[in-house]
Protein backbone atom coordinates (compact mmCIF):
# COMPACT_ATOMS: atom_id res chain seq x y z
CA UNK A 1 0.00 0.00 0.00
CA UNK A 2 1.09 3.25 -0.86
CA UNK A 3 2.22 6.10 1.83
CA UNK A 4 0.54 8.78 2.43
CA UNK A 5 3.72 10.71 2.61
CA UNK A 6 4.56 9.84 -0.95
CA UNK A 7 1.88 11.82 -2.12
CA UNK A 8 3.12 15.60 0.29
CA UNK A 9 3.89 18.63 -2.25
CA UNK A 10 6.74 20.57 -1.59
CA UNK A 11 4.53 23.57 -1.50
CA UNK A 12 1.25 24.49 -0.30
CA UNK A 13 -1.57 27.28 -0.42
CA UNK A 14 -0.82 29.56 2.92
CA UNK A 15 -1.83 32.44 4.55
CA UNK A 16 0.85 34.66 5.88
CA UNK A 17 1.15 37.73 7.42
CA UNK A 18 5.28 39.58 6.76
CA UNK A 19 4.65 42.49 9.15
CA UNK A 20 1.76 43.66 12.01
CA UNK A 21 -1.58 45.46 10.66
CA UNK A 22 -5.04 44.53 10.39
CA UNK A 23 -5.78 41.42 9.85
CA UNK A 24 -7.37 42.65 6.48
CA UNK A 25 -4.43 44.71 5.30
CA UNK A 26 -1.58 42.31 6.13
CA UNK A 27 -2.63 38.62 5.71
CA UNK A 28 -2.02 37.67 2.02
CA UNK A 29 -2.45 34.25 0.20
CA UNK A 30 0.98 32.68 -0.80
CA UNK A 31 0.14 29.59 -3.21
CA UNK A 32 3.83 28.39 -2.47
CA UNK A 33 4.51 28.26 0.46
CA UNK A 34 7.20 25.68 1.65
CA UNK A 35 5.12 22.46 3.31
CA UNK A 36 6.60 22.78 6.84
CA UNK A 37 9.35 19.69 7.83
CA UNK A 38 8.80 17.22 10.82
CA UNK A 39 10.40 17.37 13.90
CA UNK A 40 11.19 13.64 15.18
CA UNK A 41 8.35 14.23 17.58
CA UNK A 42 5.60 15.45 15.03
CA UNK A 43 3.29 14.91 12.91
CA UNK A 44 2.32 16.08 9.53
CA UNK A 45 -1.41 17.11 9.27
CA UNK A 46 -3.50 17.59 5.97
CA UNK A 47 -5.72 20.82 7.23
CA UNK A 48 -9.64 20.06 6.46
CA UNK A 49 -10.88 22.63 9.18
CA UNK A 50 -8.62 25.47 11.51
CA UNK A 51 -10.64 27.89 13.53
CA UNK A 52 -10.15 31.52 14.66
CA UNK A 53 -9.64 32.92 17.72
CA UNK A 54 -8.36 36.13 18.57
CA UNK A 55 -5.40 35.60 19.94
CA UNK A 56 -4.85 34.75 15.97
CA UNK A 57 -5.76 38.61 15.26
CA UNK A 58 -4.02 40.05 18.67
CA UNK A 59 -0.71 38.52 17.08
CA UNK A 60 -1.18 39.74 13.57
CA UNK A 61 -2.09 44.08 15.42
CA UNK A 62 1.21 42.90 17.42
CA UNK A 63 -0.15 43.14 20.70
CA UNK A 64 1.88 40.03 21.65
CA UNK A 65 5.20 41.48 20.01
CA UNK A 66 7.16 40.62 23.04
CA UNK A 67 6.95 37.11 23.01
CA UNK A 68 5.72 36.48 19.47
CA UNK A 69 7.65 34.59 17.42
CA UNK A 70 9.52 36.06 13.87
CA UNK A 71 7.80 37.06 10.78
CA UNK A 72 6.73 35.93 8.08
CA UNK A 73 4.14 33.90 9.92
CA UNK A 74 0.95 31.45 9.31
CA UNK A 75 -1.79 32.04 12.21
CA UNK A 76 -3.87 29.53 13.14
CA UNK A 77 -4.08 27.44 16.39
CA UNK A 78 -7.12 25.16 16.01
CA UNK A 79 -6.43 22.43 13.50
CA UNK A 80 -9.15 19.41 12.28
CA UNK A 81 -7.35 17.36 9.75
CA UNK A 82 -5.68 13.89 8.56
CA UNK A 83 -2.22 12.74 9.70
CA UNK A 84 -0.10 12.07 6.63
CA UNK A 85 3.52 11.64 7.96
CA UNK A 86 4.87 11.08 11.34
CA UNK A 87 7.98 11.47 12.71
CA UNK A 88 10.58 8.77 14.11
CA UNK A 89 9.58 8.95 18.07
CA UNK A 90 5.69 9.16 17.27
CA UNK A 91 4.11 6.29 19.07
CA UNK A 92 0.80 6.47 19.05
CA UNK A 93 -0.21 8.01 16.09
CA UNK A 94 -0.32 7.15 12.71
CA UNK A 95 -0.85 7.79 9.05
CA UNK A 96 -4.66 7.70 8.19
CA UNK A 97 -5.81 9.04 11.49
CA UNK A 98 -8.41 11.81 12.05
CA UNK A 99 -7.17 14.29 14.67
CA UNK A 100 -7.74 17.49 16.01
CA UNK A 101 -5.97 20.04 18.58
CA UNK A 102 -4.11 23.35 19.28
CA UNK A 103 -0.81 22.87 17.84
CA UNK A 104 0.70 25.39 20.14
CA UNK A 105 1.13 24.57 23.88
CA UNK A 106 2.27 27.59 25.28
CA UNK A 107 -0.20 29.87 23.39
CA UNK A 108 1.71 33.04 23.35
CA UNK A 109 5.49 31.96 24.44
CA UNK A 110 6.63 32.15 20.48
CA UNK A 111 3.76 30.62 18.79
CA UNK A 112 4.70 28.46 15.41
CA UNK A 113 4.85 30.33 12.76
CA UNK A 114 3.66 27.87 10.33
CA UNK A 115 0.01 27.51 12.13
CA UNK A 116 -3.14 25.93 10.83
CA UNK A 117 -4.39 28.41 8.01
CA UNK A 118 -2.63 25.99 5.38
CA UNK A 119 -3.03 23.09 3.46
CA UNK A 120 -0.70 21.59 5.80
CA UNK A 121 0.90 22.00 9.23
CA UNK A 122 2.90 20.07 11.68
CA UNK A 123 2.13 19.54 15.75
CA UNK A 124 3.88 17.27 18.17
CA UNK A 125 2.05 14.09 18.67
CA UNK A 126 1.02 15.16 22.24
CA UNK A 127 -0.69 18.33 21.95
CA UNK A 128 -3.18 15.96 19.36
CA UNK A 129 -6.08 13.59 20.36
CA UNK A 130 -7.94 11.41 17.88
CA UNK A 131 -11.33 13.08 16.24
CA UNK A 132 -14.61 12.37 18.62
CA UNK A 133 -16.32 9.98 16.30
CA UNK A 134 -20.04 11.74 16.38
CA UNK A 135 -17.88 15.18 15.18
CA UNK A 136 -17.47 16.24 12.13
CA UNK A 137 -13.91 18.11 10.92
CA UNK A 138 -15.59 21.50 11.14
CA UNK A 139 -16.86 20.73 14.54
CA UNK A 140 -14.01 19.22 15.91
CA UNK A 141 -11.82 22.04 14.61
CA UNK A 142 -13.96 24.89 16.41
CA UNK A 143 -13.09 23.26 19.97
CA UNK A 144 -9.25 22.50 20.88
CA UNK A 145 -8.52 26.13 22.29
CA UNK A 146 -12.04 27.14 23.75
CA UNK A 147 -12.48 24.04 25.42
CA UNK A 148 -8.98 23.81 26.69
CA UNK A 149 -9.17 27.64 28.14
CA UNK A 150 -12.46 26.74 29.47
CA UNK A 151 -11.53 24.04 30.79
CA UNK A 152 -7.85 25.05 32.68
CA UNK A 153 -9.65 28.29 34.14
CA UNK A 154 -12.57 26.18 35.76
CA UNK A 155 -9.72 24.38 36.68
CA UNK A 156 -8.25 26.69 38.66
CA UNK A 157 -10.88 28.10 40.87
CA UNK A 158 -11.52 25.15 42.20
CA UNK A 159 -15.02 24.77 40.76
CA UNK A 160 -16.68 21.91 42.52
CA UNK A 161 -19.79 19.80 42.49
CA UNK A 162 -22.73 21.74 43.96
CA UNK A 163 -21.08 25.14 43.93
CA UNK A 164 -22.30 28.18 41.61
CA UNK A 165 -20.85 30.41 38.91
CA UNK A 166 -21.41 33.31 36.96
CA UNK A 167 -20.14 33.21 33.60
CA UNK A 168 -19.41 36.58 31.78
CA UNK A 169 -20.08 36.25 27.89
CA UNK A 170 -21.85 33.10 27.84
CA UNK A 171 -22.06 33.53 23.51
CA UNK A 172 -18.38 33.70 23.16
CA UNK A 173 -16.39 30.97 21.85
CA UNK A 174 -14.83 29.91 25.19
CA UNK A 175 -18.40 31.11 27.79
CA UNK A 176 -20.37 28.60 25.34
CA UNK A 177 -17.76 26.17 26.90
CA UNK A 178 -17.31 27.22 30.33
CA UNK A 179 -21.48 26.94 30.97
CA UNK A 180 -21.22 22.99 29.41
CA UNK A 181 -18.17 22.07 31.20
CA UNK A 182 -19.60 23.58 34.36
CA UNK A 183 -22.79 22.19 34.50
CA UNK A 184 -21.91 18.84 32.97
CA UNK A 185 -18.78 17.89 33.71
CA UNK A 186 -17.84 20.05 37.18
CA UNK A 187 -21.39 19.63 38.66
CA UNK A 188 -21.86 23.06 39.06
CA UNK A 189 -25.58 23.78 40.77
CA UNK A 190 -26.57 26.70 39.75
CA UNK A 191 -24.73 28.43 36.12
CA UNK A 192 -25.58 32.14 34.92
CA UNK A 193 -24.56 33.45 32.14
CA UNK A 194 -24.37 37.07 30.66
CA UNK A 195 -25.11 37.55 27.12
CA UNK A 196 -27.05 40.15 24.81
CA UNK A 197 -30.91 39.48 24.47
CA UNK A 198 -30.76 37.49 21.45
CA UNK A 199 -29.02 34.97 22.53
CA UNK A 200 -30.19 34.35 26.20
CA UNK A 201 -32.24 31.43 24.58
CA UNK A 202 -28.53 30.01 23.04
CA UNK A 203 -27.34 30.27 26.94
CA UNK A 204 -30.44 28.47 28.72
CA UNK A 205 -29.74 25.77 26.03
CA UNK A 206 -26.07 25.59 27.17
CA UNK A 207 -27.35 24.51 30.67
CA UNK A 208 -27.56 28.11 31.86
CA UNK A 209 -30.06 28.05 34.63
CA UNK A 210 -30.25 31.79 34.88
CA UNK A 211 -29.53 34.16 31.31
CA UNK A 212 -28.98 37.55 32.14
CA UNK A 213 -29.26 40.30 29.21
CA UNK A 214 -26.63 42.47 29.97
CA UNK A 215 -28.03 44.99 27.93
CA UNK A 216 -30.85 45.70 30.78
CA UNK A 217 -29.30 43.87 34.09
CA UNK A 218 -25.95 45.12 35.94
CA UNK A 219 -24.89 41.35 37.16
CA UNK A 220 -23.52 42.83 40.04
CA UNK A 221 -26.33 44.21 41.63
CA UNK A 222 -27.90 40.85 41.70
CA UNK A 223 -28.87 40.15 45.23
CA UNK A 224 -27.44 36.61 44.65
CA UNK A 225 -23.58 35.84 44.57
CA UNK A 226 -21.56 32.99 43.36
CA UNK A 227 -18.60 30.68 44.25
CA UNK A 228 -17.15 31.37 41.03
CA UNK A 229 -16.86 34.29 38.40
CA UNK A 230 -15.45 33.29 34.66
CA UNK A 231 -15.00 36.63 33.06
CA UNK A 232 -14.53 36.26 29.14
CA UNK A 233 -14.77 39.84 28.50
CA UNK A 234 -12.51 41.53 30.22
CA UNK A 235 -14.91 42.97 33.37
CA UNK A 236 -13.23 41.92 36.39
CA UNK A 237 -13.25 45.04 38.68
CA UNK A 238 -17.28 44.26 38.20
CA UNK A 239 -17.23 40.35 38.74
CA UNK A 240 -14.82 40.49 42.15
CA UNK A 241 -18.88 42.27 43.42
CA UNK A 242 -20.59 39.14 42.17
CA UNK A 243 -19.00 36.60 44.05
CA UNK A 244 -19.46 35.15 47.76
CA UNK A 245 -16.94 35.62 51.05
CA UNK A 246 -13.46 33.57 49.17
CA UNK A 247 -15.34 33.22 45.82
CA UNK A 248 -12.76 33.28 43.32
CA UNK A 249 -12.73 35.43 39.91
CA UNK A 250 -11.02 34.25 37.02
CA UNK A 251 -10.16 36.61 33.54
CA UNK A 252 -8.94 35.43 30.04
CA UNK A 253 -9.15 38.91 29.54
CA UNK A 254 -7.12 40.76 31.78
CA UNK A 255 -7.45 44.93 31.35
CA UNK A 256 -4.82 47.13 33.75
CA UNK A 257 -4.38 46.30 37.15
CA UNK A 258 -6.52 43.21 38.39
CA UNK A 259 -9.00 43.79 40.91
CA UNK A 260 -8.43 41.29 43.90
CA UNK A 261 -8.89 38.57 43.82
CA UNK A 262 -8.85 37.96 40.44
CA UNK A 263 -6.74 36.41 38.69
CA UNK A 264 -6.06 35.36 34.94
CA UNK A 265 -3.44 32.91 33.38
CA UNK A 266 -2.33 31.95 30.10
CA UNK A 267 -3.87 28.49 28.47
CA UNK A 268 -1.33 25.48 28.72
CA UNK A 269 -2.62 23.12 25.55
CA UNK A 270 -2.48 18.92 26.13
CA UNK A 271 -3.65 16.13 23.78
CA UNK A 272 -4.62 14.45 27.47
CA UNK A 273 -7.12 16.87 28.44
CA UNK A 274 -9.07 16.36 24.75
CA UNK A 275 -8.90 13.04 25.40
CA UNK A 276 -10.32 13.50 28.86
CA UNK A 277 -13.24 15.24 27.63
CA UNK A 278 -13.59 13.61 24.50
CA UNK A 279 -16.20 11.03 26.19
CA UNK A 280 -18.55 14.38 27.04
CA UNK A 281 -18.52 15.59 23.51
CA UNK A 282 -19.36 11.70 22.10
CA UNK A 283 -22.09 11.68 24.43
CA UNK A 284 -23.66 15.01 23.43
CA UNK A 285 -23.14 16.54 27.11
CA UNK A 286 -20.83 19.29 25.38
CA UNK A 287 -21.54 20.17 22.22
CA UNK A 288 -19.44 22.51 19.59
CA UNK A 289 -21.19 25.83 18.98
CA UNK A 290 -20.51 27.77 15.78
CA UNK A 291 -21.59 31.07 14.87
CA UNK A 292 -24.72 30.73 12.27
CA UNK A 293 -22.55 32.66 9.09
CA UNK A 294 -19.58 31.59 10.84
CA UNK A 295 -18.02 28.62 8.04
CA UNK A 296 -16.19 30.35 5.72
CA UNK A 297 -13.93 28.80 2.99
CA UNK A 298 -10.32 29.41 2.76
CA UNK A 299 -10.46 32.15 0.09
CA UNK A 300 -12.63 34.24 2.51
CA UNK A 301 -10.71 34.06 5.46
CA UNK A 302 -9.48 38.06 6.04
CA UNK A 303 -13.76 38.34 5.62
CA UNK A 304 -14.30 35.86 8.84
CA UNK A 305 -11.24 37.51 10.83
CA UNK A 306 -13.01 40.98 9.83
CA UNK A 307 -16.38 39.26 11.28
CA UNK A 308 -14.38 38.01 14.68
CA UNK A 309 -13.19 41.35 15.27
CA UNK A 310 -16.49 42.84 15.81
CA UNK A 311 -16.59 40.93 19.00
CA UNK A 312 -20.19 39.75 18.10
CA UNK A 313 -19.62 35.87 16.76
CA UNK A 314 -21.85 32.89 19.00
CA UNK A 315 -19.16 30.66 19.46
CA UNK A 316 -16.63 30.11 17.27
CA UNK A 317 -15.76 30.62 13.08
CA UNK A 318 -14.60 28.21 11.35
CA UNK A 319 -12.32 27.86 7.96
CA UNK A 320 -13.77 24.70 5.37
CA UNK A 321 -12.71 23.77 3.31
CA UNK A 322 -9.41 24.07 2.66
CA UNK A 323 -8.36 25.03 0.16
């Protein structure tokens, strides 16, 4: 039987950004573009689905210039694909296999720069788990970062079963998460969620017991406070009101000085923790949640970055098919 590795161009359809700017003035299509070489520990991956997130756009305004890695660069994190080659110390992996991730583990301690908006890209075999069966590529590829920031942050608060939280932009890609994982996998008794009016129907479907339009309610005047705040949005000098005597507030979006006692940290991406949760998404407990308009193809993608930085996408966007 033929390899699959027999069949690798030496060049591939890219997008790559050469210097910082708007997403829409400095990411350009390069049609051939060098297909990235394996590390011993990696494996090659035929891209069928990457999706955004805006740490992807962040990177390109050069917001993370400090610890970003050189230019010319490929964004992308979130990869759905097919392994095609893997390297000499890959053990459990193989050619043929359907696999999705976040090929960068330390998300902003010098990213790769050949990421997932490609026809191909390379990830070490342990930042990969194998495709949940009932998911399809563009599913799979909307949940690797989300999940995993969801995920660590519960993590660290100490959520537990029977406890309550507060989640601050229940719509977004990573609050769609944070209400699932924290009513279905943590045990969490009571979950609220903030959102705009439209989609307080989305959250309540989540598992939110209580939506909260944050277009008429301040959440911290609520006479009821919580064990735990999640704040996706960047609010915590409001959420440290919202919690309980040694409630705990965590941030993914951290603006000046944090009020105490919240804290924020930086996502730390595993294979392991996929496969840990993988059992929850085949059973339909956590489910992927993509914007309505939010598959675009490959051709279009400065158009869905354009549509991610108005801040208004449910969930996540997704690039299929590429190319």
């Amino acid at each position: 039987m033929e390899s699959m590795s027999s069949s690798i161009p030496p060049t591939m359809k890219a997008w790559v950004y050469s210097q910082h700017g708007s997403p829409a003035d400095v990411l350009k299509l390069d049609s051939n573009y060098g297909v990235p070489q394996l590390q011993q520990d990696q494996v090659l991956i035929k891209v069928v689905a990457a999706a955004l997130n805006p740490v992807d756009f962040k990177r390109m305004l050069g917001v993370f210039i400090d610890s970003d890695s050189p230019l010319p660069s490929v964004p992308g994190y979130d990869v759905a694909g097919v392994v095609v080659k893997v390297g000499s110390q890959v053990r459990a992996l193989k050619e043929g296999d359907e696999v999705y991730g976040n090929i960068n583990e330390k998300g902003l301690d010098h990213p790769k720069i050949h990421g997932t908006l490609a026809e191909f890209t390379v990830s070490e075999e342990n930042l990969l788990a194998l495709k949940p069966t009932n998911l399809g590529f563009v599913e799979a590829a909307s949940i690797p970062l989300a999940i995993g920031t969801a995920y660590e942050g519960l993590v660290k608060t100490g959520l537990s079963f029977g406890q309550s939280i507060l989640v601050l932009g229940g719509a977004g890609g990573v609050g769609t998460m944070v209400i699932q994982l924290a009513k279905h996998v943590f045990g969490a008794s009571k979950v609220a969620a903030t959102s705009s009016s439209a989609k307080l129907e989305l959250l309540k479907s989540l598992g939110a017991d209580l939506a909260i339009d944050y277009t008429k309610d301040n959440f911290e005047d609520l006479p009821e406070k919580f064990d735990v705040v999640y704040d996706t949005v960047g609010q915590s000098e409001r959420a440290v009101k919202a919690i309980k005597e040694g409630g705990k507030v965590v941030t993914i979006e951290p603006v000046g000085e944090l009020a105490e006692p919240a804290f924020s940290f930086i996502l730390t991406s595993s294979g392991a923790m996929l496969e840990k949760l993988n059992p929850f998404l085949e059973h339909g407990q956590v489910k992927p949640v993509i914007d309505p308009r939010g598959t675009f193809p490959f051709s279009q993608t400065p158009q869905a970055f354009s549509y991610l930085e108005t801040g208004r996408v449910t969930g996540k966007i997704v690039i299929h098919p590429i190319p």
